[in-house]
N, C-alpha and C. Protein backbone atom coordinates (compact mmCIF):
# COMPACT_ATOMS: atom_id res chain seq x y z
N UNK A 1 117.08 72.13 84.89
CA UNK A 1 116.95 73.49 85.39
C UNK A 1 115.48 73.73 85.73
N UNK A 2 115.22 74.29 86.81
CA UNK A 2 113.89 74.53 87.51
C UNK A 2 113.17 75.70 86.75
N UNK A 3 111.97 75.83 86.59
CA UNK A 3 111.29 77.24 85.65
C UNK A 3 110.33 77.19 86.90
N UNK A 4 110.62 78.75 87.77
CA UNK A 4 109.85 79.35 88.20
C UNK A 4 108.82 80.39 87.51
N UNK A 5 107.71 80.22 88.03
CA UNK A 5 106.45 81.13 87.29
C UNK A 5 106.19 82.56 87.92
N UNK A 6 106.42 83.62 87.97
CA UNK A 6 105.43 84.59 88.58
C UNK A 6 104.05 85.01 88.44
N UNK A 7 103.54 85.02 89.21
CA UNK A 7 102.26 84.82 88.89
C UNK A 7 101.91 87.13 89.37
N UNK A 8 101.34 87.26 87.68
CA UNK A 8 100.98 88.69 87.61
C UNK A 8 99.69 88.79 86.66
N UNK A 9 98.61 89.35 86.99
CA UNK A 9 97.60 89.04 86.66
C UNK A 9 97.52 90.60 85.93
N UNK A 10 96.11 91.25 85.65
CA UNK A 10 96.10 92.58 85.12
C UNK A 10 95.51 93.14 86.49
N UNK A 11 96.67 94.52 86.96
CA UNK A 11 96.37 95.39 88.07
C UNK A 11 96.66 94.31 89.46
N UNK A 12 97.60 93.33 89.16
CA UNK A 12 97.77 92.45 90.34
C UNK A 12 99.42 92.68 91.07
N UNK A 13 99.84 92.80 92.21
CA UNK A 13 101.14 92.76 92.82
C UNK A 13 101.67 91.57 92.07
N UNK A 14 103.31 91.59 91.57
CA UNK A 14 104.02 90.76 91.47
C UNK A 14 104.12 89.36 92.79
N UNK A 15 103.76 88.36 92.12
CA UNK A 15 104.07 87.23 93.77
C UNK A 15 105.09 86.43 93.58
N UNK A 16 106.05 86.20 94.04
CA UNK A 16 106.91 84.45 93.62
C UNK A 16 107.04 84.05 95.36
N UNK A 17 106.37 82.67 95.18
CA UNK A 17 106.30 81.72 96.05
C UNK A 17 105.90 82.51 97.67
N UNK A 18 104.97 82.92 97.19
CA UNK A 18 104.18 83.79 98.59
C UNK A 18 104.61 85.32 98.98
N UNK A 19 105.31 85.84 98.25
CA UNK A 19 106.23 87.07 98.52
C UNK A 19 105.83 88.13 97.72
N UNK A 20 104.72 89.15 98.03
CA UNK A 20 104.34 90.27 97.06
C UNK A 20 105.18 91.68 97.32
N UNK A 21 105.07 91.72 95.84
CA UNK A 21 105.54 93.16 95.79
C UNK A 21 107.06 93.26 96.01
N UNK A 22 107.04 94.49 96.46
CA UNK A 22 108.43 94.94 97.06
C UNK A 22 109.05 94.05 98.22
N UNK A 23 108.58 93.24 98.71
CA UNK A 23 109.41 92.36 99.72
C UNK A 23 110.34 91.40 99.16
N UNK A 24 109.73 90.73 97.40
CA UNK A 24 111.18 90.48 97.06
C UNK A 24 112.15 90.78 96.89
N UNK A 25 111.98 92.21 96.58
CA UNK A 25 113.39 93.21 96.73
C UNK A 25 114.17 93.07 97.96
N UNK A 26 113.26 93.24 98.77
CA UNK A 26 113.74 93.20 100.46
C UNK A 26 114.87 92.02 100.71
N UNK A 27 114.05 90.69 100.07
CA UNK A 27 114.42 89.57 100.08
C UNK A 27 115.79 89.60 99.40
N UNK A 28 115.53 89.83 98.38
CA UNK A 28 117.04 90.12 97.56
C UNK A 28 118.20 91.01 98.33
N UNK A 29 117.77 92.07 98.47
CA UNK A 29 118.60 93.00 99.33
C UNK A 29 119.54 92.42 100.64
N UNK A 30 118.41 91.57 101.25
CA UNK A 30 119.26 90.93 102.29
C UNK A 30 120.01 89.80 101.99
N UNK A 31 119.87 88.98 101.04
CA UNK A 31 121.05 87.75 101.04
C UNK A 31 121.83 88.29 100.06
N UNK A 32 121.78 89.45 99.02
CA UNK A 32 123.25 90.29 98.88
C UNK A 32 124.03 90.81 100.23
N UNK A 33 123.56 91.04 100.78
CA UNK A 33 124.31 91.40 102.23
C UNK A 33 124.60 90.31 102.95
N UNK A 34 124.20 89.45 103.17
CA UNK A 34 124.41 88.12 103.54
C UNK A 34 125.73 87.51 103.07
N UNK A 35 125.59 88.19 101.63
CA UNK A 35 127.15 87.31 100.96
C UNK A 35 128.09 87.85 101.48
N UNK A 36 128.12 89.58 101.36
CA UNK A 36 129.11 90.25 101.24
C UNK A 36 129.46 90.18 103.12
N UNK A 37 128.59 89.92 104.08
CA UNK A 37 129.08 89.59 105.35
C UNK A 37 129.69 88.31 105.56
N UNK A 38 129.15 87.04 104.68
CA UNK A 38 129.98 86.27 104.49
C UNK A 38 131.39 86.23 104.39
N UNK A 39 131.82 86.98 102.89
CA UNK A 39 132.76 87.18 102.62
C UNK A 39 133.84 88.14 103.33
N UNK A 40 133.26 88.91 104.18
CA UNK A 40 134.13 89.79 104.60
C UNK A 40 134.67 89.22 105.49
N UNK A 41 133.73 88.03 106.61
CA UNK A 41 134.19 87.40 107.88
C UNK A 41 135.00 86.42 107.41
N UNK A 42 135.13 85.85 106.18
CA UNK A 42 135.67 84.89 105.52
C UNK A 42 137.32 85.64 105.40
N UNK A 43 137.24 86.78 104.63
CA UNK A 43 138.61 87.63 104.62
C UNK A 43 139.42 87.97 105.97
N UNK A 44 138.75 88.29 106.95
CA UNK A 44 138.71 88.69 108.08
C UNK A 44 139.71 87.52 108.76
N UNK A 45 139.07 86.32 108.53
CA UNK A 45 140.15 85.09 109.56
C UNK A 45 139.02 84.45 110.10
N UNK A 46 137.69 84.96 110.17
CA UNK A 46 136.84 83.83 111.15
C UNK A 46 136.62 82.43 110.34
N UNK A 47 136.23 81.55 111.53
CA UNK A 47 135.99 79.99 110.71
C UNK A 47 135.17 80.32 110.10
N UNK A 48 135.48 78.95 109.35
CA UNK A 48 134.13 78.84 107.93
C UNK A 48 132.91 78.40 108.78
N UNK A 49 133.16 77.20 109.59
CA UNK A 49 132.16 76.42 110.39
C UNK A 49 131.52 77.63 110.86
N UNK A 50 131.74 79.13 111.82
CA UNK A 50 131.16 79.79 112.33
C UNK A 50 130.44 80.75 111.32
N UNK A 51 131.28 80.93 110.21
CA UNK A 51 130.29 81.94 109.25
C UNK A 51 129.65 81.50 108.75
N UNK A 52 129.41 79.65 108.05
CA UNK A 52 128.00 79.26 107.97
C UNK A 52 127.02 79.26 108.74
N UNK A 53 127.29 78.96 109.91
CA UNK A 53 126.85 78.62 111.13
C UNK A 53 126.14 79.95 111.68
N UNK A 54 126.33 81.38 111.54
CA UNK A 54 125.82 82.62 111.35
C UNK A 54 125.18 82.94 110.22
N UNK A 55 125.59 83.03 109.24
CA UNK A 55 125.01 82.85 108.23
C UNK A 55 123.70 82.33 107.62
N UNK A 56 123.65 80.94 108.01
CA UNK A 56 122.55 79.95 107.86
C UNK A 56 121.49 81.22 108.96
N UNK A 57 122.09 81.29 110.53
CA UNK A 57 121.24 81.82 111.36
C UNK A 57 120.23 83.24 110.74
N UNK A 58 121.32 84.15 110.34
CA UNK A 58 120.70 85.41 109.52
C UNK A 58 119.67 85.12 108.63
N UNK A 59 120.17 84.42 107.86
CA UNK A 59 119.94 83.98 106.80
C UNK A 59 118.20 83.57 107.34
N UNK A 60 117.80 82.53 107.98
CA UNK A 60 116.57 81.97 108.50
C UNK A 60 116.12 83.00 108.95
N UNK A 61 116.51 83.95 109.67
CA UNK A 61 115.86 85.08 110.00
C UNK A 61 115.22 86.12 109.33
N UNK A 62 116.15 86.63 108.96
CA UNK A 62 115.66 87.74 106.78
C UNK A 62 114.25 86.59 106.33
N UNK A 63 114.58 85.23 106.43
CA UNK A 63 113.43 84.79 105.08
C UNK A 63 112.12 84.43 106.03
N UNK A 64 112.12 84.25 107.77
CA UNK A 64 111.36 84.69 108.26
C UNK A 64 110.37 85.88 108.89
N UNK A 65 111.34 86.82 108.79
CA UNK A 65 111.05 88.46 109.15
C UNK A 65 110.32 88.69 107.39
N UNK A 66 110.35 88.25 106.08
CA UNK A 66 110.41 89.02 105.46
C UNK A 66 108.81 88.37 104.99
N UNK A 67 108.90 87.09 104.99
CA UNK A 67 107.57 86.20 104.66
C UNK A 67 106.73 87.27 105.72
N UNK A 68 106.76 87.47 106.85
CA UNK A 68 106.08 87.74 108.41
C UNK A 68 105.76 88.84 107.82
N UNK A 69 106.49 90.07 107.46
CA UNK A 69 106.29 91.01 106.69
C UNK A 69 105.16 90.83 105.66
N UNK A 70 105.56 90.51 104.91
CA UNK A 70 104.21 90.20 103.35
C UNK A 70 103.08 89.84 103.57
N UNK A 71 102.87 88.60 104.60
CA UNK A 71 101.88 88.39 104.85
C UNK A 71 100.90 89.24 105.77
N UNK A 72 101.60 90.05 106.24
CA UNK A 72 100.92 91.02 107.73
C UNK A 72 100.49 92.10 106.86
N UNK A 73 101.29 92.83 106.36
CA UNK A 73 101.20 94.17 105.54
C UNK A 73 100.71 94.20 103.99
N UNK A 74 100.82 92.80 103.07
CA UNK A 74 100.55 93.06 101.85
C UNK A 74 101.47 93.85 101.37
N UNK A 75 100.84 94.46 100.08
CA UNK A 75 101.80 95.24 98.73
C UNK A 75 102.09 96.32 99.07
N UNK A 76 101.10 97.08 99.96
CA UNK A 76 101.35 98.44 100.28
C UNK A 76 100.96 98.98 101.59
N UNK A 77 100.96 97.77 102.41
CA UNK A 77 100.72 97.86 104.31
C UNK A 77 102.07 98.65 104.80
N UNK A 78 103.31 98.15 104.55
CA UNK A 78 104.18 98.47 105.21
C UNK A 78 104.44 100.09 104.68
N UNK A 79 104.45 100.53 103.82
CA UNK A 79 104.36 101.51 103.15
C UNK A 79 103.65 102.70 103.72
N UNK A 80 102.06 102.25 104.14
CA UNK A 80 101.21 102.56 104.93
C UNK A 80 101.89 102.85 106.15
N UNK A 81 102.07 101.77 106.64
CA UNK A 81 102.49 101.96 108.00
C UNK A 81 103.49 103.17 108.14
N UNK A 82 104.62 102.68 107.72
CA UNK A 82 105.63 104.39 107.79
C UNK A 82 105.20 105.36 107.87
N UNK A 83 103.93 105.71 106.46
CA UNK A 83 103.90 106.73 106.64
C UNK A 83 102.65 107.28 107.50
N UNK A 84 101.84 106.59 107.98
CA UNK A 84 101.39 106.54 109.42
C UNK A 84 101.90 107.92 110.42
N UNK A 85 102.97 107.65 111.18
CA UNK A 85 103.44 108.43 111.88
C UNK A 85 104.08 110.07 111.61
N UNK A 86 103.82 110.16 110.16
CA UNK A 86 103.33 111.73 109.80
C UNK A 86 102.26 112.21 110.05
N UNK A 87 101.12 111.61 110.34
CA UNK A 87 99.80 111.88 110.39
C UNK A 87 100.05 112.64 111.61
N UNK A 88 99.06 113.81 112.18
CA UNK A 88 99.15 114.93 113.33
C UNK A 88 98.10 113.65 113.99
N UNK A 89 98.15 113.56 115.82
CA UNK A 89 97.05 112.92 116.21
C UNK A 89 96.03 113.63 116.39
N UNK A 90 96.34 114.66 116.25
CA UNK A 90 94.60 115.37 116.38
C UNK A 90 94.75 116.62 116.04
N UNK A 91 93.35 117.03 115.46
CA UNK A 91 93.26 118.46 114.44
C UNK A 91 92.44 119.47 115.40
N UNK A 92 93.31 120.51 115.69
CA UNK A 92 92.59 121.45 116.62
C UNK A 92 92.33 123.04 115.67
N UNK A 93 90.84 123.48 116.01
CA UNK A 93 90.29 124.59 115.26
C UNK A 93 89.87 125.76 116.10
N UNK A 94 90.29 126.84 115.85
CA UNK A 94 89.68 127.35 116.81
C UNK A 94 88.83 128.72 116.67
N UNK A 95 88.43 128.32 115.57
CA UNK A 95 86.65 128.67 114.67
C UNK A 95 86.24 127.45 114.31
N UNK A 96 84.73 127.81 114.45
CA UNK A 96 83.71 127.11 113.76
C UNK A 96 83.96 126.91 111.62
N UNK A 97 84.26 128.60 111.74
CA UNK A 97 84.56 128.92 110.34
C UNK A 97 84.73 128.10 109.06
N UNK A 98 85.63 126.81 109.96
CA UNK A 98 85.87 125.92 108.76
C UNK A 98 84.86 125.12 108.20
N UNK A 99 84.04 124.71 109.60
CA UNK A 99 82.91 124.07 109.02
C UNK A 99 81.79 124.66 108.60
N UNK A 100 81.15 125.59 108.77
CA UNK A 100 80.17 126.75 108.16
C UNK A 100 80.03 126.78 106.80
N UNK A 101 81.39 126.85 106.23
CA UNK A 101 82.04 126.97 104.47
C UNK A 101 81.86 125.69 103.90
N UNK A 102 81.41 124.66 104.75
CA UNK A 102 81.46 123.47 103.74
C UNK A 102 80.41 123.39 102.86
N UNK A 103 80.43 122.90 101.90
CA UNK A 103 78.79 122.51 100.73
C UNK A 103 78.73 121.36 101.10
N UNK A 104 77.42 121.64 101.00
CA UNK A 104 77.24 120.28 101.02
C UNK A 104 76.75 119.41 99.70
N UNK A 105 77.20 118.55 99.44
CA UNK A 105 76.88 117.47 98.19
C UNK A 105 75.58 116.31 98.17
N UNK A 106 75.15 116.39 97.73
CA UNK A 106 73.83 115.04 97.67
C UNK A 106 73.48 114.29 96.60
């Protein structure tokens, strides 16, 4: 039996085998779905040859989209990113007022 390590340091993202954070979830999430599309096309009547044959395909895809993911965004890029597009693109004033009131700190 194989003993995988996670490697978690103090104040460090969870990693196993290049995958931080929440993307193993991701990871997980998708080849539970993977099965259960398996299985359903399996119930369904389609060949086996074609639902591996899809399968395998998905399958390479999720563990490429998801590595592509982790590595681009990190622990809390993608996270970032979403919430990105709440941000207003630009702050319009129409007094000075706001800035007048500021203190200034030194």
């Amino acid at each position: 039996m194989a003993l995988y390590h996670i490697n978690k340091g103090i104040n460090k993202p969870i990693e196993f085998k290049g995958l931080k954070a929440q993307y193993i979830g991701y990871l997980a999430g998708g080849l539970v779905l993977l099965l259960v599309g398996f299985a359903i096309m399996y119930l369904v009547g389609v060949p086996v040859t074609f639902c591996v044959i899809m399968i395998g395909a998905l399958g390479s895809l999720l563990f490429y989209q998801v590595f592509k993911l982790s590595h681009k965004y990190g622990q809390h890029g993608l996270m970032k990113r979403s919430a990105k597009r709440y941000l207003p693109k630009y702050l319009q004033f129409k007094t000075r007022q706001v800035f007048l009131r500021l203190k200034r700190t030194s």
